[in-house]
C-alpha atoms as a PDB file:
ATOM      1  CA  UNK A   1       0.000   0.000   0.000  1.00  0.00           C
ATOM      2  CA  UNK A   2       1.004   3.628  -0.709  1.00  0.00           C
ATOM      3  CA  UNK A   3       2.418   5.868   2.385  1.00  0.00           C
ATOM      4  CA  UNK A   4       0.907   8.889   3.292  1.00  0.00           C
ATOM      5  CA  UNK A   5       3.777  11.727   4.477  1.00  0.00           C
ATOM      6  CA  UNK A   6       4.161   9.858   7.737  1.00  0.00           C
ATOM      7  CA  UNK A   7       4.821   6.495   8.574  1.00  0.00           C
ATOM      8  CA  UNK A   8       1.667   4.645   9.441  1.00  0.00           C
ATOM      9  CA  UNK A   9      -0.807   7.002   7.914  1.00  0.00           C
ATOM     10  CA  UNK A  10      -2.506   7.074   4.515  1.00  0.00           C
ATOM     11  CA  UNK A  11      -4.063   9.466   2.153  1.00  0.00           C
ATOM     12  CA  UNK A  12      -7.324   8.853   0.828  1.00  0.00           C
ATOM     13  CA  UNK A  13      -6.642   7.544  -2.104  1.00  0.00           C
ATOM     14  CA  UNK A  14      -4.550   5.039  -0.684  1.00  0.00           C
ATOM     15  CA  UNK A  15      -7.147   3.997   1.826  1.00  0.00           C
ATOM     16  CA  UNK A  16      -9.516   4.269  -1.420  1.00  0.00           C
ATOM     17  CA  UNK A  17      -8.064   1.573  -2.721  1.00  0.00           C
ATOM     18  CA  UNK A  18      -7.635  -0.510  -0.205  1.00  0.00           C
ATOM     19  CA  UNK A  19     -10.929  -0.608   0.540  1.00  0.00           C
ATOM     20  CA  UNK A  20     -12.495  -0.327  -2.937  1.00  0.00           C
ATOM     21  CA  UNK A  21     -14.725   2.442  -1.659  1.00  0.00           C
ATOM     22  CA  UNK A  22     -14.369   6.022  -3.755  1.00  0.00           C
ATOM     23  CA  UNK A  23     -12.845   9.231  -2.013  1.00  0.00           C
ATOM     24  CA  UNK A  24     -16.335  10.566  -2.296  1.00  0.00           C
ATOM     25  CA  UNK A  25     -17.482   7.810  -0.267  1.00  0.00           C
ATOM     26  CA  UNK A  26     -14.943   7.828   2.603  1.00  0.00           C
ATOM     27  CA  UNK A  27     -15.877  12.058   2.728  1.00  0.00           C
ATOM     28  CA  UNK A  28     -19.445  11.514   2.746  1.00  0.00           C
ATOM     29  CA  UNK A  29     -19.036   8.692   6.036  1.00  0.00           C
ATOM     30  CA  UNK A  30     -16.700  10.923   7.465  1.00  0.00           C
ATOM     31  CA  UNK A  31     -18.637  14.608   7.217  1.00  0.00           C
ATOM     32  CA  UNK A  32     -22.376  13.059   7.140  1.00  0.00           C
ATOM     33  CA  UNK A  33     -22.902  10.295   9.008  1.00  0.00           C
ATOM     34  CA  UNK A  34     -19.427  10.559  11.359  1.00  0.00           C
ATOM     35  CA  UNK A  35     -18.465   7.114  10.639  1.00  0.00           C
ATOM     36  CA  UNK A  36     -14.797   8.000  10.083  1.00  0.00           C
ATOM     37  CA  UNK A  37     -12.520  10.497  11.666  1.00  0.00           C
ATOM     38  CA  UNK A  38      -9.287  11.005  10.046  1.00  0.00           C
ATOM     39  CA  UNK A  39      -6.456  13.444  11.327  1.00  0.00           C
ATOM     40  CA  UNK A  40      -5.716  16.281   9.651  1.00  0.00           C
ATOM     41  CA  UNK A  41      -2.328  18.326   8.416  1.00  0.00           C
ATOM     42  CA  UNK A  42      -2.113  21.547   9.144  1.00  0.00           C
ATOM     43  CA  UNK A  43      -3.227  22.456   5.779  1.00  0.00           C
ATOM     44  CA  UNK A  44      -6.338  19.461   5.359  1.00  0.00           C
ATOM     45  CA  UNK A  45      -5.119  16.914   4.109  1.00  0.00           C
ATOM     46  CA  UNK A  46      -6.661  13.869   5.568  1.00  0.00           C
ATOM     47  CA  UNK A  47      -4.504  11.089   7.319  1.00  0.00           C
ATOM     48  CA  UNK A  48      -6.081   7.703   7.900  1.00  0.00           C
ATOM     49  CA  UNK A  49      -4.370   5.434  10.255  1.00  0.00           C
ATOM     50  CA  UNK A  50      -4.525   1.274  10.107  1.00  0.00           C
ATOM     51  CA  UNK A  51      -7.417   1.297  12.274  1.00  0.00           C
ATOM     52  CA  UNK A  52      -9.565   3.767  10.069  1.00  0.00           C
ATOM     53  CA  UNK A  53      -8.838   1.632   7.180  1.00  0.00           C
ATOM     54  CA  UNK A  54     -10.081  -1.555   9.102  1.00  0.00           C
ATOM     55  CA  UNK A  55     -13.061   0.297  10.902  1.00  0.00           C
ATOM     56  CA  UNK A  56     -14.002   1.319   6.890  1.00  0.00           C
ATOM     57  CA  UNK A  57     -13.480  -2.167   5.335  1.00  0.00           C
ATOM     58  CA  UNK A  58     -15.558  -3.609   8.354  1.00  0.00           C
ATOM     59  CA  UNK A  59     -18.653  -0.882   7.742  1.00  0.00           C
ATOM     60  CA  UNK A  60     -18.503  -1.716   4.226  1.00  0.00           C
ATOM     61  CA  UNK A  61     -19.147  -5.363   4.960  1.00  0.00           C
ATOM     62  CA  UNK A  62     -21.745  -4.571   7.344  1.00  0.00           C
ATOM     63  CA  UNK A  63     -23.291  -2.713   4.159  1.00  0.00           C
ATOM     64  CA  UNK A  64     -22.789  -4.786   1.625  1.00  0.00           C
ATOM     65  CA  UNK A  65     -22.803  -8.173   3.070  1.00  0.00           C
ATOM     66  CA  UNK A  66     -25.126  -7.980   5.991  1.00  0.00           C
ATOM     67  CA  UNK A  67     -27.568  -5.462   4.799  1.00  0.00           C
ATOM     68  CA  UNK A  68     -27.022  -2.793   7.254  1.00  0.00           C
ATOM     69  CA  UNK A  69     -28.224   0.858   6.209  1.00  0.00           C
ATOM     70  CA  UNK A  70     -25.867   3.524   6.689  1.00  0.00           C
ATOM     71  CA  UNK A  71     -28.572   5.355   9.460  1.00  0.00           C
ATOM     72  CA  UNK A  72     -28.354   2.492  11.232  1.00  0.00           C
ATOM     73  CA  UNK A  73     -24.586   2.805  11.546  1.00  0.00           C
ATOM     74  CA  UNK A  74     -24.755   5.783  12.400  1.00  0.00           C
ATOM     75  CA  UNK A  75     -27.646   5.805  14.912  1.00  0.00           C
ATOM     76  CA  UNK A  76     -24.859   3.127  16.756  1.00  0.00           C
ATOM     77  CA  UNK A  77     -21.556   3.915  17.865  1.00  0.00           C
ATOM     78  CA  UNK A  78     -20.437   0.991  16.331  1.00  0.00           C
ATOM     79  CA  UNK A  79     -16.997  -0.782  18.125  1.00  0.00           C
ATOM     80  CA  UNK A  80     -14.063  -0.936  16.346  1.00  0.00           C
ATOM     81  CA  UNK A  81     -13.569  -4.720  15.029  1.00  0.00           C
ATOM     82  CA  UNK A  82     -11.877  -6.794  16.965  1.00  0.00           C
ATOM     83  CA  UNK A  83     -12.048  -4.463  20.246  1.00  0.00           C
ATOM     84  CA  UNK A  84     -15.264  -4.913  22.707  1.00  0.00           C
ATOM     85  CA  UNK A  85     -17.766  -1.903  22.782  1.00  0.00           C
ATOM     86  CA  UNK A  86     -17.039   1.165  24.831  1.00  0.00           C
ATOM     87  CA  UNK A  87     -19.210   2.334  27.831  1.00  0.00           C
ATOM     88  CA  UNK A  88     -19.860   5.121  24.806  1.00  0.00           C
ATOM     89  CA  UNK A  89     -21.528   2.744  22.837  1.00  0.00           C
ATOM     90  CA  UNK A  90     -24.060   1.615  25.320  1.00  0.00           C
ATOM     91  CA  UNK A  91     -24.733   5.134  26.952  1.00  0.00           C
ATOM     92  CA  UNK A  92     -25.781   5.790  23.329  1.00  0.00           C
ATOM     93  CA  UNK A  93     -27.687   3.077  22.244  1.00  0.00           C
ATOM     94  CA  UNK A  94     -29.436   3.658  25.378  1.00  0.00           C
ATOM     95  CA  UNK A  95     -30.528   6.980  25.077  1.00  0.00           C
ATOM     96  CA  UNK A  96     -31.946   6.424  21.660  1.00  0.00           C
ATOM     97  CA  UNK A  97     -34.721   3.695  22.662  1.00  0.00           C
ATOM     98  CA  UNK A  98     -35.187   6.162  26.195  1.00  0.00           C
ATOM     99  CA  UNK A  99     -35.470   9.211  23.892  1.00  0.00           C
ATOM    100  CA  UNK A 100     -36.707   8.353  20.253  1.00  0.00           C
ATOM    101  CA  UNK A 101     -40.636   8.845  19.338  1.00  0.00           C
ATOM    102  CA  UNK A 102     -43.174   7.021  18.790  1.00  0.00           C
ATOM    103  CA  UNK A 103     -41.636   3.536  20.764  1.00  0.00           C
ATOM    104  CA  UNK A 104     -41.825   1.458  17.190  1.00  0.00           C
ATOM    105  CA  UNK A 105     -39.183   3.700  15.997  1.00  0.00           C
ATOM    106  CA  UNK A 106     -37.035   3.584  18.890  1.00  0.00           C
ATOM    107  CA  UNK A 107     -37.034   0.105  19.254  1.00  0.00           C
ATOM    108  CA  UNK A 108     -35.546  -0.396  15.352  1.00  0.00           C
ATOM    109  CA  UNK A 109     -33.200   1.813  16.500  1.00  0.00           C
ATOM    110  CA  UNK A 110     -32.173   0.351  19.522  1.00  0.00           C
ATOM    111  CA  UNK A 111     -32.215  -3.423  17.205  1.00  0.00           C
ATOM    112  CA  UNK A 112     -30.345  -1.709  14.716  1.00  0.00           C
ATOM    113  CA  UNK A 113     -27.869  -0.806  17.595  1.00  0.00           C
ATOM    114  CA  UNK A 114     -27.776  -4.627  18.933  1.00  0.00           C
ATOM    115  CA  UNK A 115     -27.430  -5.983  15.614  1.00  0.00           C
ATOM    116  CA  UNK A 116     -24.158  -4.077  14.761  1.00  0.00           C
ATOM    117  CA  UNK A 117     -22.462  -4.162  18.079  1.00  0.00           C
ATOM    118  CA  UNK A 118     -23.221  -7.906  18.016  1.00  0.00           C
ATOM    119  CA  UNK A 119     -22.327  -8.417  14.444  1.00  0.00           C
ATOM    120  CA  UNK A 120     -25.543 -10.384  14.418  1.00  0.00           C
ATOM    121  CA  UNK A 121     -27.946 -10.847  11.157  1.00  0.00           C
ATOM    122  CA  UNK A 122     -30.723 -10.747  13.256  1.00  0.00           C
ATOM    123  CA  UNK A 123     -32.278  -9.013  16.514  1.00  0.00           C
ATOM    124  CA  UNK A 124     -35.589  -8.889  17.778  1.00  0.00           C
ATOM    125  CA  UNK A 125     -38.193  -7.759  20.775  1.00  0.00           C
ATOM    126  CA  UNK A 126     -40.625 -10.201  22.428  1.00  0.00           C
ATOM    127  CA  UNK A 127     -43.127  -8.651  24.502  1.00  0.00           C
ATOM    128  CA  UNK A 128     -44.278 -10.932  27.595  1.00  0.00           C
ATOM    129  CA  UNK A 129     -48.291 -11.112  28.310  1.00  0.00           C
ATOM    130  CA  UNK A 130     -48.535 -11.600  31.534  1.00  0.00           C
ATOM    131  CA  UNK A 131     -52.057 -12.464  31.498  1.00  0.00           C
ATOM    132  CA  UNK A 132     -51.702 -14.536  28.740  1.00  0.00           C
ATOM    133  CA  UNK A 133     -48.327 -16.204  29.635  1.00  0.00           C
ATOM    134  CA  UNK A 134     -47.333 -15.562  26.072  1.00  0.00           C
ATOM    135  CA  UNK A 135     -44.586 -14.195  23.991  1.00  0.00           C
ATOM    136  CA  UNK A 136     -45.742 -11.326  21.308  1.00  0.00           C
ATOM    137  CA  UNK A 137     -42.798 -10.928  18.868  1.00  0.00           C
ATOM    138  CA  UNK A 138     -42.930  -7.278  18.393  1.00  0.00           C
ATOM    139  CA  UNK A 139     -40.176  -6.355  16.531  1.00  0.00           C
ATOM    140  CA  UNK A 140     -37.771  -7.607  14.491  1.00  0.00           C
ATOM    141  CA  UNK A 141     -35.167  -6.236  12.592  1.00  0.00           C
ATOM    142  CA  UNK A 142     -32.834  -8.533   9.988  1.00  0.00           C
ATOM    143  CA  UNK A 143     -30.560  -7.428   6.512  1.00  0.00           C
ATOM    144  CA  UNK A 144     -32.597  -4.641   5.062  1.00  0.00           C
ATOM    145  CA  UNK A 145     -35.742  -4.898   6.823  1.00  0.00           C
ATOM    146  CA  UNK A 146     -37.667  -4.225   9.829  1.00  0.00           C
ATOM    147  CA  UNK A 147     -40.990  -5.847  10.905  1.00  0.00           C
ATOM    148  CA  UNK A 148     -43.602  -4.919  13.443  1.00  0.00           C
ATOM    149  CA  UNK A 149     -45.366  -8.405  13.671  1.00  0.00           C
ATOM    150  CA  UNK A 150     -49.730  -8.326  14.090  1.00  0.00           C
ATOM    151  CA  UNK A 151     -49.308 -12.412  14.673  1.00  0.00           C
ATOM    152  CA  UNK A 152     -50.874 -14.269  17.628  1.00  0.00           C
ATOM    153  CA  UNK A 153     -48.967 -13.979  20.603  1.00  0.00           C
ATOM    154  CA  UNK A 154     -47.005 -17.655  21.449  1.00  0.00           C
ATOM    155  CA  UNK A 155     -47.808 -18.698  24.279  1.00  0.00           C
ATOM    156  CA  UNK A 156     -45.153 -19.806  26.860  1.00  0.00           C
ATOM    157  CA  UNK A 157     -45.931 -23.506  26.994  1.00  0.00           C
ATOM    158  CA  UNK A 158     -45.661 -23.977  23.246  1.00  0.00           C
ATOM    159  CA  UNK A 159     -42.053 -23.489  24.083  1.00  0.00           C
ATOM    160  CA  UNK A 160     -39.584 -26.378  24.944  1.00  0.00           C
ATOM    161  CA  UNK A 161     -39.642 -27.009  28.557  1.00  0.00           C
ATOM    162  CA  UNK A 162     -35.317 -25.401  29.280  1.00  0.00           C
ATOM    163  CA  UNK A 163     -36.693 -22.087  27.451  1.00  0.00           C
ATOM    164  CA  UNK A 164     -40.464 -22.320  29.552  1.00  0.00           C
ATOM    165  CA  UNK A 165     -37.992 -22.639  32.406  1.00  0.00           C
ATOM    166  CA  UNK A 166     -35.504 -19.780  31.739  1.00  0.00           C
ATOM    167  CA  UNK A 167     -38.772 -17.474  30.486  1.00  0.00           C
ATOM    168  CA  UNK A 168     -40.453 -17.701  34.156  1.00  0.00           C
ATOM    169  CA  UNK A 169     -36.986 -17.394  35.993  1.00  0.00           C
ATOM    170  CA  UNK A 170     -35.563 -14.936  34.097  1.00  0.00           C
ATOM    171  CA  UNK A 171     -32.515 -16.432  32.917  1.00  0.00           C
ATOM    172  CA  UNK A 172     -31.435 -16.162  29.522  1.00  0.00           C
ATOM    173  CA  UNK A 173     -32.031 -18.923  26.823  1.00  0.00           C
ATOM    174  CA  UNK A 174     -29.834 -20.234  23.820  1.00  0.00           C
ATOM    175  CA  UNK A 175     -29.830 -22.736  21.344  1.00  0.00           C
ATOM    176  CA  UNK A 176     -26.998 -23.701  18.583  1.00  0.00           C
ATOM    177  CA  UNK A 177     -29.031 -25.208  15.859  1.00  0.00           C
ATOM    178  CA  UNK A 178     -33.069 -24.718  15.983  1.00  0.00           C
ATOM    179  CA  UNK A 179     -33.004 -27.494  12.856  1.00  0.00           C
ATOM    180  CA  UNK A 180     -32.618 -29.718  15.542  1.00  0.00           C
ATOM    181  CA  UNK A 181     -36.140 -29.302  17.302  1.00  0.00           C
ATOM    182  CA  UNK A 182     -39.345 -30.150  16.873  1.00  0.00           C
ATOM    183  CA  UNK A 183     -41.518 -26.519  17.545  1.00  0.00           C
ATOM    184  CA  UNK A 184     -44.600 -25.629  17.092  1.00  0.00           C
ATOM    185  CA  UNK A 185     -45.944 -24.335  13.372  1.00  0.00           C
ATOM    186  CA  UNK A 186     -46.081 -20.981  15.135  1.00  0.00           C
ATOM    187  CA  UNK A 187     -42.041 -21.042  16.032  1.00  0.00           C
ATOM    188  CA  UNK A 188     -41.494 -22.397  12.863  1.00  0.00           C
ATOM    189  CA  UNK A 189     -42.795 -19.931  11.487  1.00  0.00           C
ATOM    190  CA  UNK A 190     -41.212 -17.352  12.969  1.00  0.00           C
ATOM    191  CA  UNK A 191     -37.784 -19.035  12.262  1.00  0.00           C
ATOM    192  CA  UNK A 192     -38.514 -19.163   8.682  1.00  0.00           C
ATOM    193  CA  UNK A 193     -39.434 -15.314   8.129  1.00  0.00           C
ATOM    194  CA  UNK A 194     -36.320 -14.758  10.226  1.00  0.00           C
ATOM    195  CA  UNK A 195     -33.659 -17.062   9.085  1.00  0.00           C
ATOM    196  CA  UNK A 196     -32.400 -18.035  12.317  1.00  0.00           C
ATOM    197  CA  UNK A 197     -31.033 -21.524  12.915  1.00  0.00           C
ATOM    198  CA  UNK A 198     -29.347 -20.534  15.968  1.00  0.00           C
ATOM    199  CA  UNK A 199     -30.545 -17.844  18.558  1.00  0.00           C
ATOM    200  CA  UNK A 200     -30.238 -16.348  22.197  1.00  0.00           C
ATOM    201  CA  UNK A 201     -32.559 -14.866  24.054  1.00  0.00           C
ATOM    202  CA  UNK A 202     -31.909 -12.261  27.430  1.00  0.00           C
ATOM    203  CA  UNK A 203     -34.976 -11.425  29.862  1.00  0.00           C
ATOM    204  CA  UNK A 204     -36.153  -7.658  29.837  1.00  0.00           C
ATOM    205  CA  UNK A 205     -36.913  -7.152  33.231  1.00  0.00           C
ATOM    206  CA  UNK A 206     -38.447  -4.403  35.960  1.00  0.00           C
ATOM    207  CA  UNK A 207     -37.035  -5.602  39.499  1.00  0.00           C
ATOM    208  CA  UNK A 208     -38.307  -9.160  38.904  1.00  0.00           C
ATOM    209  CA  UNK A 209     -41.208  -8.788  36.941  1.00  0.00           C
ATOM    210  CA  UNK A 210     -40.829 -10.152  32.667  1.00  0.00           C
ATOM    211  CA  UNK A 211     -41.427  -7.748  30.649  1.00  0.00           C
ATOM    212  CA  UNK A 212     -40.391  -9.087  27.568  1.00  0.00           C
ATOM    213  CA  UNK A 213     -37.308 -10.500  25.691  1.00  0.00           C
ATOM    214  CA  UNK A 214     -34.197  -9.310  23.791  1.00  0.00           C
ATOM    215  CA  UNK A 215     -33.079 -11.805  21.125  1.00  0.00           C
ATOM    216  CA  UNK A 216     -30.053 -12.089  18.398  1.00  0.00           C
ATOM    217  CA  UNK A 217     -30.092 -14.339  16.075  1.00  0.00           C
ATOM    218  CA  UNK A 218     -27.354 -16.404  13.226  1.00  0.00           C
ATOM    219  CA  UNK A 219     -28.393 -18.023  10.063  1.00  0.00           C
ATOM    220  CA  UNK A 220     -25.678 -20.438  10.871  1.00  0.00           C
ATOM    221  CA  UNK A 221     -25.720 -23.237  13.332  1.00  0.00           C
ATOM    222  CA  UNK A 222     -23.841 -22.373  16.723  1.00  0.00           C
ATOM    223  CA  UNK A 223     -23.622 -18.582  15.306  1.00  0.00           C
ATOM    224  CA  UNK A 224     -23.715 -16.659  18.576  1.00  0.00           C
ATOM    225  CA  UNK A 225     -20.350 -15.864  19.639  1.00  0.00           C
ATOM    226  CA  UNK A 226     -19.616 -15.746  23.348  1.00  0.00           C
ATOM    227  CA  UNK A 227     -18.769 -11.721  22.923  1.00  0.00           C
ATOM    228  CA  UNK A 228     -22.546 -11.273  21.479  1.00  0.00           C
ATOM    229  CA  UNK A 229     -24.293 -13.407  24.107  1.00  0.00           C
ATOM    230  CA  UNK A 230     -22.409 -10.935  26.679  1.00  0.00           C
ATOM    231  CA  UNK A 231     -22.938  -7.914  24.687  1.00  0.00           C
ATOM    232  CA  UNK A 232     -26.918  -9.026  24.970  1.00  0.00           C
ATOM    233  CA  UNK A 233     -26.560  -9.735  28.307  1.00  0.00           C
ATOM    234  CA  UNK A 234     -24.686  -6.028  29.516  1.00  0.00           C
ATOM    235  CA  UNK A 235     -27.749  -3.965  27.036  1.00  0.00           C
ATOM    236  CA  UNK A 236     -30.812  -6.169  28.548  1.00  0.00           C
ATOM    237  CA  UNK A 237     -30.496  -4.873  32.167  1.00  0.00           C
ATOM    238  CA  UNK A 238     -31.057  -1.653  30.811  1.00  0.00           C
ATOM    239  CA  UNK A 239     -33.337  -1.808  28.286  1.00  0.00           C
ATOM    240  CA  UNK A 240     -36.123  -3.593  30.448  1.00  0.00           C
ATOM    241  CA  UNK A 241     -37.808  -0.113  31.958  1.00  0.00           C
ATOM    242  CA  UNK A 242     -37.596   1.503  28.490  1.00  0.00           C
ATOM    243  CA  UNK A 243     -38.983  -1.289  26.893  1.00  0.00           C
ATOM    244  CA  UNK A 244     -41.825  -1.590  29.749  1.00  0.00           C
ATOM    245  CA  UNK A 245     -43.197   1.517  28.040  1.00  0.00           C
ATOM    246  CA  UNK A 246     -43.200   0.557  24.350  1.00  0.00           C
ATOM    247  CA  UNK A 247     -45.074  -3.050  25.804  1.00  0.00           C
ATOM    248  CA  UNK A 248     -47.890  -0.736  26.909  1.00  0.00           C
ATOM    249  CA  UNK A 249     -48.796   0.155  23.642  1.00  0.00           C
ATOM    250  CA  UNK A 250     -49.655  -2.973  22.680  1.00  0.00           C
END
């Protein structure tokens, strides 16, 4: 690769083409939607560093790979790869699905956020029914789309009897390949419209009461890394009040 006038940095067209995305491109993520931030020389001249180059080849897989949006990017402080997200990221995330109107919106935000900090193809919102003991799958947000389901609520015992277990004692639930079990036409379903073969689930909670569920979800069999599951796990304790609100529109 070309060398920028230091050692270790890059001018854009270097980093251009060793990303394969245009100068235009790498401006527009940079001054519009604050996905890049280069240094600059006195006179402005940008200098990208290894770690710009990286963070840009890994949002233009997101893109053109995974289906991501560029809003959605931006809406979350995405990590940089290979590093765990920073208290910043959460704080963020956060604040969108406590501040965003109406509470649809604000959820596909806050899925959008999961999905990218997870690196997941898939995350969704179940709403718990108390009085139903059921499971409404409010949300869910995959590659270039985002659904607000009008389906029947699932009710809890449709569920195999480890997830019927972790529901009503709040504990999280996980499977590695959903090929591998016999559920209901109404799961089924569900996993079809989704793609999901494998899936984990975290409890949205106030104090100990269910509110509802956060799920991620991998086309591919045992496709929830350890770092998403804990990534879940750190934005569920959270989210539970906020989502608490959205549930009572239902």
């Amino acid at each position: 690769m070309a060398r920028g006038i230091l050692a270790n940095v890059y001018k854009i067209g270097s980093v251009s083409k060793a990303t394969g995305l245009s100068a235009a491109t790498l401006r527009s993520w940079e001054v519009h939607h604050g996905l890049l931030a280069p240094q600059r020389t006195p006179g402005g001249t940008r200098l990208y560093s290894d770690d710009d180059i990286e963070r840009a080849r890994y949002f233009r897989m997101l893109i053109r790979e995974r289906g991501y949006s560029l809003s959605a990017l931006a809406a979350a402080v995405v990590a940089t790869p290979g590093g765990p997200p920073t208290d910043a990221d959460f704080d963020w995330l956060l604040r969108r699905l406590v501040r965003a109107e109406p509470g649809w919106q604000a959820t596909v935000a806050f899925l959008d956020g999961v999905k990218a900090m997870t690196e997941m193809t898939m995350a969704a919102i179940g709403l718990y029914l108390r009085w139903r003991d059921a499971v409404f799958f409010a949300v869910t947000v995959r590659p270039g789309r985002a659904r607000k389901f009008g389906g029947t609520p699932i009710a809890v015992s449709e569920f195999p009897v480890p997830w019927q277990q972790a529901i009503h004692a709040l504990q999280p639930c996980f499977h590695p390949d959903l090929l591998r079990l016999k559920l209901p036409g109404s799961l089924t379903a569900w996993v079809r419209q989704t793609r999901t073969r494998s899936f984990y689930a975290e409890p949205l909670a106030v104090g100990r009461k269910l509110v509802g569920v956060l799920m991620i979800g991998s086309p591919s069999a045992a496709g929830i890394s350890r770092r998403a599951q804990e990534i879940c796990a750190r934005l569920a304790v959270p989210a539970g009040p906020a989502i608490s609100l959205f549930a009572a529109q239902f």
